[in-house]
N, C-alpha and C. Protein backbone atom coordinates (compact mmCIF):
# COMPACT_ATOMS: atom_id res chain seq x y z
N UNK A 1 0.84 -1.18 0.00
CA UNK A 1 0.00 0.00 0.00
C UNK A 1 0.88 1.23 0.00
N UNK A 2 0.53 2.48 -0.74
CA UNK A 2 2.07 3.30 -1.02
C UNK A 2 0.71 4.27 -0.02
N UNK A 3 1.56 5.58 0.46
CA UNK A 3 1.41 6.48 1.24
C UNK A 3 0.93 7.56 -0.05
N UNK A 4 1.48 7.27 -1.10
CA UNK A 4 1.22 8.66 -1.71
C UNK A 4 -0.25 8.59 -2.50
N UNK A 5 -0.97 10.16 -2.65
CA UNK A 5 -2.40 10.30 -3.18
C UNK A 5 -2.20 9.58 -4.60
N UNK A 6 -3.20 9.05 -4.79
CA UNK A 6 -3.66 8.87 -6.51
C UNK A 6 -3.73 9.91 -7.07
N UNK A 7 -3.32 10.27 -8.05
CA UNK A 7 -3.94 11.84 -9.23
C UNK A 7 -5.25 11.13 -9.78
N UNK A 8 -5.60 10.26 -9.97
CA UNK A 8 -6.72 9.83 -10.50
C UNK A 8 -7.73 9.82 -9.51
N UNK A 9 -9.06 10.16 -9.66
CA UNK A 9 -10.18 10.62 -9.46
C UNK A 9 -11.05 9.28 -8.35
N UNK A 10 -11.52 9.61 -7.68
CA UNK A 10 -12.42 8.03 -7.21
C UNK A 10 -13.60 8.03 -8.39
N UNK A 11 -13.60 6.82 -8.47
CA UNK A 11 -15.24 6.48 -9.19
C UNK A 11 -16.41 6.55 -8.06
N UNK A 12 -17.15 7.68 -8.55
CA UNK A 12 -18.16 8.11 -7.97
C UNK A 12 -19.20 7.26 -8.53
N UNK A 13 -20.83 6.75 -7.02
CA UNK A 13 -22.20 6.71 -7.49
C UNK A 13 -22.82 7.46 -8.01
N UNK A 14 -23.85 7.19 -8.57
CA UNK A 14 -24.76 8.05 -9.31
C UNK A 14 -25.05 9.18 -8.32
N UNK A 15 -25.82 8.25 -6.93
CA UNK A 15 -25.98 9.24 -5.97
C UNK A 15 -24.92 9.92 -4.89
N UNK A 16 -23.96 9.42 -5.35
CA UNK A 16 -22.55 10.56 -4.86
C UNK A 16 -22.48 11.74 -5.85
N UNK A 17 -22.68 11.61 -6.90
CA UNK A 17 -22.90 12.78 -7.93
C UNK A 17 -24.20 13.78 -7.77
N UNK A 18 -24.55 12.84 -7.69
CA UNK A 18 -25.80 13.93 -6.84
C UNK A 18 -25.62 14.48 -5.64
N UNK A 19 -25.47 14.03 -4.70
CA UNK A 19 -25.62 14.55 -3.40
C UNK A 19 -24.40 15.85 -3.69
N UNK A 20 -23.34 15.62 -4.25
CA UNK A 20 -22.50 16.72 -4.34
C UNK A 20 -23.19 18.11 -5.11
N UNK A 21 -23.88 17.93 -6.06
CA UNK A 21 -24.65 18.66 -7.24
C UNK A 21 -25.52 19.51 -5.84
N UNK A 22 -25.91 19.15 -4.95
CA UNK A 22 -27.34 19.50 -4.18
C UNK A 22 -26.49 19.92 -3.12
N UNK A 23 -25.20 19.60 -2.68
CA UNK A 23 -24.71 20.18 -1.40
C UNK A 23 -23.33 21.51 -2.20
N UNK A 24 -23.45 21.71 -3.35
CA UNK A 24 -22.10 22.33 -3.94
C UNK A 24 -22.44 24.08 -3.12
N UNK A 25 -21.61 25.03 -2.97
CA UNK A 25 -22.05 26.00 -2.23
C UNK A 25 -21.86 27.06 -3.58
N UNK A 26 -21.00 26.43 -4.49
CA UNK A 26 -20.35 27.35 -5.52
C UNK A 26 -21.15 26.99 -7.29
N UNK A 27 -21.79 27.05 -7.05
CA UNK A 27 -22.62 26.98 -8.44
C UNK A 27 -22.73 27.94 -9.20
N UNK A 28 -22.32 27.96 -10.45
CA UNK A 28 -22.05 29.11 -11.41
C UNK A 28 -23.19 29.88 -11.29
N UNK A 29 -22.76 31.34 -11.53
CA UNK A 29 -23.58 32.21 -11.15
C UNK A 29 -25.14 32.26 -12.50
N UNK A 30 -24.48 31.76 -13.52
CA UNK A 30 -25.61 30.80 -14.58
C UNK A 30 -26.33 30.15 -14.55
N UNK A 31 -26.32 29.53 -13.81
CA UNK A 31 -26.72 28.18 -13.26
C UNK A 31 -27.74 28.53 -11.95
N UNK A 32 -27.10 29.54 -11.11
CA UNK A 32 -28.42 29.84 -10.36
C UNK A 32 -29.24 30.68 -10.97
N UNK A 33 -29.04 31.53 -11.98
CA UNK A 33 -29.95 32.75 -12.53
C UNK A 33 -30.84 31.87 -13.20
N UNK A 34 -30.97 30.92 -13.98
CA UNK A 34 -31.89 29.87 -14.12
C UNK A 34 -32.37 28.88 -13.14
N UNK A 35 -32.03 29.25 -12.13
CA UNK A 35 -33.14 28.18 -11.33
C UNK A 35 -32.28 26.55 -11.19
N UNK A 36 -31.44 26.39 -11.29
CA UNK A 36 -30.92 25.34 -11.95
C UNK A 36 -30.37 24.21 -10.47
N UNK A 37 -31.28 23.14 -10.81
CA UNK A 37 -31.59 22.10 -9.68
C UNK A 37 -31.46 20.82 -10.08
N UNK A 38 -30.53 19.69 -10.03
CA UNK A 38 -30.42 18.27 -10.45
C UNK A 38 -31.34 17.55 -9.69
N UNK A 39 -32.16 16.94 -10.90
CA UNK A 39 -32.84 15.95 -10.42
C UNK A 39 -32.51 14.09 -10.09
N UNK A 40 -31.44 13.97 -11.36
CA UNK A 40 -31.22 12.37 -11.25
C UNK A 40 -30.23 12.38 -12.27
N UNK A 41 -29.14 11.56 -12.18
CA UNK A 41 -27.70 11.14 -12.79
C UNK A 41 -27.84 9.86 -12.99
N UNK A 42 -27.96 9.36 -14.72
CA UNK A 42 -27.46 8.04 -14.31
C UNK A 42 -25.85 8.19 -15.58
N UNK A 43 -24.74 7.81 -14.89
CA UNK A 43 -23.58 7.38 -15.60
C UNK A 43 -23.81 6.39 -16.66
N UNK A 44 -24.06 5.17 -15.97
CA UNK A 44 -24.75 4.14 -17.47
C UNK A 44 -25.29 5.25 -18.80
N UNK A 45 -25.81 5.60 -18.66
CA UNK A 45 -26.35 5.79 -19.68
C UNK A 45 -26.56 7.29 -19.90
N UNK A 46 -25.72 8.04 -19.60
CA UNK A 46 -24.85 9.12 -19.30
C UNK A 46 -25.93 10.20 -19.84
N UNK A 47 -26.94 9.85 -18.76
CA UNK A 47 -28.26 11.16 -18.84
C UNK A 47 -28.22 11.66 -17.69
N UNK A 48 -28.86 13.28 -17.15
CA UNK A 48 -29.50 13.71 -16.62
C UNK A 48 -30.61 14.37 -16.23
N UNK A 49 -31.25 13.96 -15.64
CA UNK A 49 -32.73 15.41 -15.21
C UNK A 49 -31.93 16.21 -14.51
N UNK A 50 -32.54 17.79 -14.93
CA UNK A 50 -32.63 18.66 -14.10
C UNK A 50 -34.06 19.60 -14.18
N UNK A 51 -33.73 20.33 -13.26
CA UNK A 51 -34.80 21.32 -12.97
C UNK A 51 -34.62 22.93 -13.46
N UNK A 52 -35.13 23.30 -13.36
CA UNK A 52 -35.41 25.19 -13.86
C UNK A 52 -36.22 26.08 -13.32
N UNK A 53 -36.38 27.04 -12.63
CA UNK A 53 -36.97 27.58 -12.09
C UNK A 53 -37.09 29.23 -13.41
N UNK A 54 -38.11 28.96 -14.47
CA UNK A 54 -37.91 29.71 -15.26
C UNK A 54 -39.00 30.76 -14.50
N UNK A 55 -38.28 32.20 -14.37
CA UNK A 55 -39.10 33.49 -13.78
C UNK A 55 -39.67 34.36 -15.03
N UNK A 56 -40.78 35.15 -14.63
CA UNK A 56 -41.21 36.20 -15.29
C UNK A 56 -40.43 37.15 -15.99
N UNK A 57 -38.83 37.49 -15.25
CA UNK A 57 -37.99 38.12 -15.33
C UNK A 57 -37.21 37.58 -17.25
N UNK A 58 -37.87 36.28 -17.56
CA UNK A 58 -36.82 36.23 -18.84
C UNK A 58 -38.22 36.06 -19.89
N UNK A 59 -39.30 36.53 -19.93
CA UNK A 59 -40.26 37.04 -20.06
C UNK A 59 -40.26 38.04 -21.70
N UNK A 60 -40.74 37.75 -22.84
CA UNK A 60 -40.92 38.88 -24.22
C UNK A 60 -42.07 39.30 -23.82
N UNK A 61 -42.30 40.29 -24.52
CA UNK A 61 -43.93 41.20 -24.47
C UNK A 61 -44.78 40.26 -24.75
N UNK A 62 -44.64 39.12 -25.01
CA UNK A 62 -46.09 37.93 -25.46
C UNK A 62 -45.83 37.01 -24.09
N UNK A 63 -45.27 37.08 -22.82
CA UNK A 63 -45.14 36.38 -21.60
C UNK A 63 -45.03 35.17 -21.46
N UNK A 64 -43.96 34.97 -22.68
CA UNK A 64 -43.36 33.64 -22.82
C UNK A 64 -42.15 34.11 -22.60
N UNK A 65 -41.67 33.20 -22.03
CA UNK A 65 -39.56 32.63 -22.14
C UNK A 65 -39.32 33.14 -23.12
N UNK A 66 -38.17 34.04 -23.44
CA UNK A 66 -37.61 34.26 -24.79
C UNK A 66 -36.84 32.82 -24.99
N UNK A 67 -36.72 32.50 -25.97
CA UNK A 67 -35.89 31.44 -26.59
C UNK A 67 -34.25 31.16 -26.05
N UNK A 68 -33.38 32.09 -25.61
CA UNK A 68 -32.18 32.43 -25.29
C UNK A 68 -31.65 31.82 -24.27
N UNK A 69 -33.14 31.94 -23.19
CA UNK A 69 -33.08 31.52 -21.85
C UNK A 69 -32.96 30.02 -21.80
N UNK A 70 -34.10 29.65 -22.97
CA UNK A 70 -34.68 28.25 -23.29
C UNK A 70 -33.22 27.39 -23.81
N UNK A 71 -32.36 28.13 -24.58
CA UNK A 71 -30.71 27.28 -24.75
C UNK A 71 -30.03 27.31 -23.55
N UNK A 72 -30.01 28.58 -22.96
CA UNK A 72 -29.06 28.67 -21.57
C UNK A 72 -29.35 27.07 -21.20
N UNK A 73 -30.37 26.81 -20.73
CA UNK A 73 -31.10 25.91 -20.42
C UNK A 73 -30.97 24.50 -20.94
N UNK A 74 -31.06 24.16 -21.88
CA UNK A 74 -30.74 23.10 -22.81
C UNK A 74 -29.12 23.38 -22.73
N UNK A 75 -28.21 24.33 -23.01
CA UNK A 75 -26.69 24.14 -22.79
C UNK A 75 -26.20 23.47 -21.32
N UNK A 76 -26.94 23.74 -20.16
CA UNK A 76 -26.79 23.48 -18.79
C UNK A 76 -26.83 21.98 -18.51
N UNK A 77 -28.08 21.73 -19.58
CA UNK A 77 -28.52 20.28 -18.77
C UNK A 77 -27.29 19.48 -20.11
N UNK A 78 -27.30 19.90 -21.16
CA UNK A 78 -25.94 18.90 -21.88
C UNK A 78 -24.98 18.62 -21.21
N UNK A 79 -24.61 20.19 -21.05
CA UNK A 79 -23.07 20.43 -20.42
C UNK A 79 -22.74 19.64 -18.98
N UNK A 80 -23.73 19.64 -18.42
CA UNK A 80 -23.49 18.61 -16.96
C UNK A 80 -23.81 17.10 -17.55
N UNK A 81 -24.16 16.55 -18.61
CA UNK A 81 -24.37 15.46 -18.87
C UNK A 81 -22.99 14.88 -19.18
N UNK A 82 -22.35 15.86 -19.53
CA UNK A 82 -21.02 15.67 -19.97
C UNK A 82 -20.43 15.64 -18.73
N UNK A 83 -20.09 16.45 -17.95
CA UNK A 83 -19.48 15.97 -16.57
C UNK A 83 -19.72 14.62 -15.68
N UNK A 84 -21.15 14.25 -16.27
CA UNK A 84 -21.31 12.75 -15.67
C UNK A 84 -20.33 11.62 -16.22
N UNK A 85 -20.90 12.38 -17.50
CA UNK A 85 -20.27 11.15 -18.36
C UNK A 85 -18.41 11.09 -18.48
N UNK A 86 -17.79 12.14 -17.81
CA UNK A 86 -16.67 12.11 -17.84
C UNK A 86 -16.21 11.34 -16.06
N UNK A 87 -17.30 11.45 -15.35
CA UNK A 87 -17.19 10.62 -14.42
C UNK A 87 -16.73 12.05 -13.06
N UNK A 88 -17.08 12.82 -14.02
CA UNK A 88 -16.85 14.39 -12.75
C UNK A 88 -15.49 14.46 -12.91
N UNK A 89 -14.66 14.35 -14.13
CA UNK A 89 -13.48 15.11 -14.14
C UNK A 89 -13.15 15.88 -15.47
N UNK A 90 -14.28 16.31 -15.70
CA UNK A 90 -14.22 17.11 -17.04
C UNK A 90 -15.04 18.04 -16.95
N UNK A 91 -14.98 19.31 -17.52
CA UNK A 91 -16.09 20.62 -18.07
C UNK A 91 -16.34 19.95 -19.32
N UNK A 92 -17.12 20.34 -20.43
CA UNK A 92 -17.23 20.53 -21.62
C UNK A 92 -17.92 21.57 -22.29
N UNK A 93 -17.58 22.79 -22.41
CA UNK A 93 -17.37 23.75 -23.29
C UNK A 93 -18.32 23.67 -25.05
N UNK A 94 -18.77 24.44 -24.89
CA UNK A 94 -19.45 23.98 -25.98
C UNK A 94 -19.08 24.30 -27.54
N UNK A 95 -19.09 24.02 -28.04
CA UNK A 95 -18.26 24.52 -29.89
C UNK A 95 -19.33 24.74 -30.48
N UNK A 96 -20.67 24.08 -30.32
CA UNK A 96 -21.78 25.00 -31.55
C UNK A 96 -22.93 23.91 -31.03
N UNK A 97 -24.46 24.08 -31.41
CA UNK A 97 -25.76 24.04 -30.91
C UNK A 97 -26.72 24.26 -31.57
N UNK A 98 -27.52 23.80 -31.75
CA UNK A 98 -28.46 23.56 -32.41
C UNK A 98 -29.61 23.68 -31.99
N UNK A 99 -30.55 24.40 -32.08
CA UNK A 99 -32.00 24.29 -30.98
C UNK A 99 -33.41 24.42 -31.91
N UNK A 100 -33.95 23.13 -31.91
CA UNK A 100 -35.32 23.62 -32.30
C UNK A 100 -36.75 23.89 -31.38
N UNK A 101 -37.12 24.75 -31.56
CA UNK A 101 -38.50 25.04 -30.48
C UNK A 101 -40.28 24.69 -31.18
N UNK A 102 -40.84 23.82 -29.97
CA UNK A 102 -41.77 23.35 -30.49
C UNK A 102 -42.95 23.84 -30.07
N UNK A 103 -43.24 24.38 -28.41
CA UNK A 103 -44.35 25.55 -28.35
C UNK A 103 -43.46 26.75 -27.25
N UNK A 104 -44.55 27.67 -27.17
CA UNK A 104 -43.45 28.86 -26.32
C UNK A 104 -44.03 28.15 -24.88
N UNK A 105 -42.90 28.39 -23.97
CA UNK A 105 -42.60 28.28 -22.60
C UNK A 105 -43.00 29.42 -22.05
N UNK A 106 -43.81 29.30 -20.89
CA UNK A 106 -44.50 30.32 -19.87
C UNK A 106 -43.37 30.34 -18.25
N UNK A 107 -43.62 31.22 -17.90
CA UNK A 107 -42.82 31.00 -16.30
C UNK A 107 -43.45 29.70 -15.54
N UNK A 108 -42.73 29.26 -14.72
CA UNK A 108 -42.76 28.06 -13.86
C UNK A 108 -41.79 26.80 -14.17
N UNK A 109 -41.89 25.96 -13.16
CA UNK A 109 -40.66 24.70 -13.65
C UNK A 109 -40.52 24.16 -14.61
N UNK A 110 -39.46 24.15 -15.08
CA UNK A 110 -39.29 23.07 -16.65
C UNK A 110 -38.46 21.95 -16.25
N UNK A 111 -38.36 21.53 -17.13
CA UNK A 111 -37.85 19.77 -16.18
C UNK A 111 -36.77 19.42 -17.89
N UNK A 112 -35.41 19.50 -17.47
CA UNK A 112 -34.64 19.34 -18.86
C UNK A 112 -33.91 17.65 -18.53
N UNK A 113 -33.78 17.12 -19.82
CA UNK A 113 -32.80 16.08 -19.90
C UNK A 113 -31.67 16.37 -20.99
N UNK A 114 -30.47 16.18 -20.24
CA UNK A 114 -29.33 16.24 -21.42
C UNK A 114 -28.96 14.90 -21.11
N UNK A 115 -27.79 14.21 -22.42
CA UNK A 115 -27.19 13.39 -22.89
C UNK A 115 -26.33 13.57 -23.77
N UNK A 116 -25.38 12.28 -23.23
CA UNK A 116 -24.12 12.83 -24.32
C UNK A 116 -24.33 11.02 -25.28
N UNK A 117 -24.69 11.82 -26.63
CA UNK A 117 -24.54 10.13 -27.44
C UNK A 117 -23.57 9.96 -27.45
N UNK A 118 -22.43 10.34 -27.99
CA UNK A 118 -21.12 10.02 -28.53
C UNK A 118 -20.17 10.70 -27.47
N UNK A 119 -19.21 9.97 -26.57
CA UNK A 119 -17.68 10.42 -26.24
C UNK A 119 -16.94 10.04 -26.60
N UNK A 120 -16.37 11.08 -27.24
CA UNK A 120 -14.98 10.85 -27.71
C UNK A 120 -14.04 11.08 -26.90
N UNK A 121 -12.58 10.82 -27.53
CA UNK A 121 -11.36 11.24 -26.71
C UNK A 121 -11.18 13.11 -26.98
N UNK A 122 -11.58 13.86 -27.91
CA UNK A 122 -11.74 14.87 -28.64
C UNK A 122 -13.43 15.93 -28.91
N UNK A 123 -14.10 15.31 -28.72
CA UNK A 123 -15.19 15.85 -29.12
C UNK A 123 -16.48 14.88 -28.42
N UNK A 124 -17.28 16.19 -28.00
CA UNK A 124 -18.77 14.91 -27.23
C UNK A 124 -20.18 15.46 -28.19
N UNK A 125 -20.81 14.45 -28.47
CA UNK A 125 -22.11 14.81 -29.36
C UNK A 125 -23.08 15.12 -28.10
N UNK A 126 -23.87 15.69 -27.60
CA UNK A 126 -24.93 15.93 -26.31
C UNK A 126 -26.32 16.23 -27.35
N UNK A 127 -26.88 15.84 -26.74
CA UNK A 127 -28.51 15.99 -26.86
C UNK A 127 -29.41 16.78 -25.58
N UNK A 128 -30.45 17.48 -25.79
CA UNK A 128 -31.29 17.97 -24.45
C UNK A 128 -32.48 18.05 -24.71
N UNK A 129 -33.72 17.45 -24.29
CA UNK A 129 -35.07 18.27 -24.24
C UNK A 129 -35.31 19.09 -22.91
N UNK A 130 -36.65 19.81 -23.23
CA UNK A 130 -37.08 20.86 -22.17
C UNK A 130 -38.26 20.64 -21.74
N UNK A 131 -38.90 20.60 -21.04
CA UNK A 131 -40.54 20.26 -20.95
C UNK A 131 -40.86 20.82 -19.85
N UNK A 132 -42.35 21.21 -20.35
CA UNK A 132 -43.12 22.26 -18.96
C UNK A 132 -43.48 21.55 -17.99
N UNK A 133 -44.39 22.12 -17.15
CA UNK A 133 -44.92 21.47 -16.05
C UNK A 133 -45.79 20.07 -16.34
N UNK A 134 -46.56 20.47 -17.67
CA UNK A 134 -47.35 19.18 -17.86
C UNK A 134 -46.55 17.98 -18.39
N UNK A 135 -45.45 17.86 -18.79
CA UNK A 135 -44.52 17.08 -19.50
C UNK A 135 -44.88 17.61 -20.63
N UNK A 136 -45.17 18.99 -21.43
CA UNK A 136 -44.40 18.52 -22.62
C UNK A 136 -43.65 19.07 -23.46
N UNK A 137 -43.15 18.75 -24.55
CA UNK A 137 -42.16 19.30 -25.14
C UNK A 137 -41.86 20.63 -25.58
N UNK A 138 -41.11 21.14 -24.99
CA UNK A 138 -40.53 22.84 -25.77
C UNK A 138 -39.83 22.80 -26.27
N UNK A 139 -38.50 22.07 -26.46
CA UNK A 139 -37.34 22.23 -26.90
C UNK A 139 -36.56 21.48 -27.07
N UNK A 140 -35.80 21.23 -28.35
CA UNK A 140 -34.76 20.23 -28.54
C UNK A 140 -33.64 21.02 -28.55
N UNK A 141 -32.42 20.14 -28.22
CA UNK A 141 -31.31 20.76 -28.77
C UNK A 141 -30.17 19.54 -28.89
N UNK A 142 -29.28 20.01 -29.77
CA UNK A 142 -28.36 18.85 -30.17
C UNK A 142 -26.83 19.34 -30.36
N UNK A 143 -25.68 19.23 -29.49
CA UNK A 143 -24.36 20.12 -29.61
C UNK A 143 -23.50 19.39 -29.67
N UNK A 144 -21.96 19.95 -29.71
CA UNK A 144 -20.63 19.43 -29.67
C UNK A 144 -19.96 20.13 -28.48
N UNK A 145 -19.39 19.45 -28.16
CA UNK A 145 -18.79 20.25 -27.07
C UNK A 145 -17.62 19.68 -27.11
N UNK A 146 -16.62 20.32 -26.30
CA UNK A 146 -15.04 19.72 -26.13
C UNK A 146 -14.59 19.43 -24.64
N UNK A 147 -14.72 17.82 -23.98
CA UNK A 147 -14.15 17.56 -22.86
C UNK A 147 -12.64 18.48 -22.53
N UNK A 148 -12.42 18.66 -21.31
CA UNK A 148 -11.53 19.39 -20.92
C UNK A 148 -11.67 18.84 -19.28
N UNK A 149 -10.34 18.50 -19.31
CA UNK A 149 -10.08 17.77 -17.96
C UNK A 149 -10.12 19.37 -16.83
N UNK A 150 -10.80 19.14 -15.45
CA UNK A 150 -10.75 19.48 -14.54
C UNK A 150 -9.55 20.03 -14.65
N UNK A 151 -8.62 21.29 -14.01
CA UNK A 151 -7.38 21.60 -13.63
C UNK A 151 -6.92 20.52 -12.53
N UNK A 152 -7.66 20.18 -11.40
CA UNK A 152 -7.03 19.18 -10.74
C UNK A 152 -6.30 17.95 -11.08
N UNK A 153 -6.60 17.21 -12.48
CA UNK A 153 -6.62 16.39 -12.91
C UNK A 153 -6.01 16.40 -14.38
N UNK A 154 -5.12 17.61 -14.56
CA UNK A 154 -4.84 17.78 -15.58
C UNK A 154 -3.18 16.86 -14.99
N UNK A 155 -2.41 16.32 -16.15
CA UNK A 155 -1.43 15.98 -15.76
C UNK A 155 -0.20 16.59 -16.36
């Protein structure tokens, strides 16, 4: 047994990934301006729920969500899909996005799922829907993003 730390990461549970997500004190200041609340991690299959607390405040003169908010949103729930799927030692940064919208979004909770189809060693394909209170669909979106190891873990 050697005395010295591993540089390599522990393999975290699903619900160790969570419980950290729900106890973090430092959550991008993005991330709270949307409301932004994890609901469920699974690594297998490198999805997440999250939550949204969409306000009046991101609101057009027709008292829907502007659309903008609605990617913030869909970028959030990818972009942490990607941190699952890197096993919590990666950001991923996004390179370009795609969003189609299917009805307008009103204030109150939206409930997003991101996924990453494809990881690469170089490049991650992510997927996200958005859905209102009733379950249903507002928003697709489909991106690339670029894993980038944690600074801790950079070698």
């Amino acid at each position: 047994m050697s005395d010295v730390a591993s540089s390599e990461p522990a393999t975290l549970t699903d619900e160790a990934i969570l419980a950290r997500f729900h106890a973090t004190k430092s959550a991008p200041k993005g991330s709270q301006l949307v409301g932004f609340h994890m609901l469920s991690v699974n690594q297998a299959e490198r999805t997440v729920e999250v939550a949204f607390d969409a306000t009046d405040q991101f609101c057009n003169p027709m008292r829907q969500i502007q659309g903008g908010y609605l990617c913030v949103m869909l970028d959030e729930a990818m972009s942490v899909a990607c941190m699952v799927a890197s096993g919590m030692t990666c950001v991923a940064p996004t390179l370009e996005m795609k969003t189609s919208f299917f009805r307008p979004a009103v204030p109150g909770k939206l409930r997003g799922v991101g996924r990453v189809a494809k990881w690469g060693r170089t490049v991650a394909f992510t997927e996200g829907e958005l859905y209102d209170a009733e379950g249903r669909l507002l928003a697709k979106a489909t991106g690339t993003a670029i894993p980038t190891p944690f600074e801790r873990y950079k070698k």
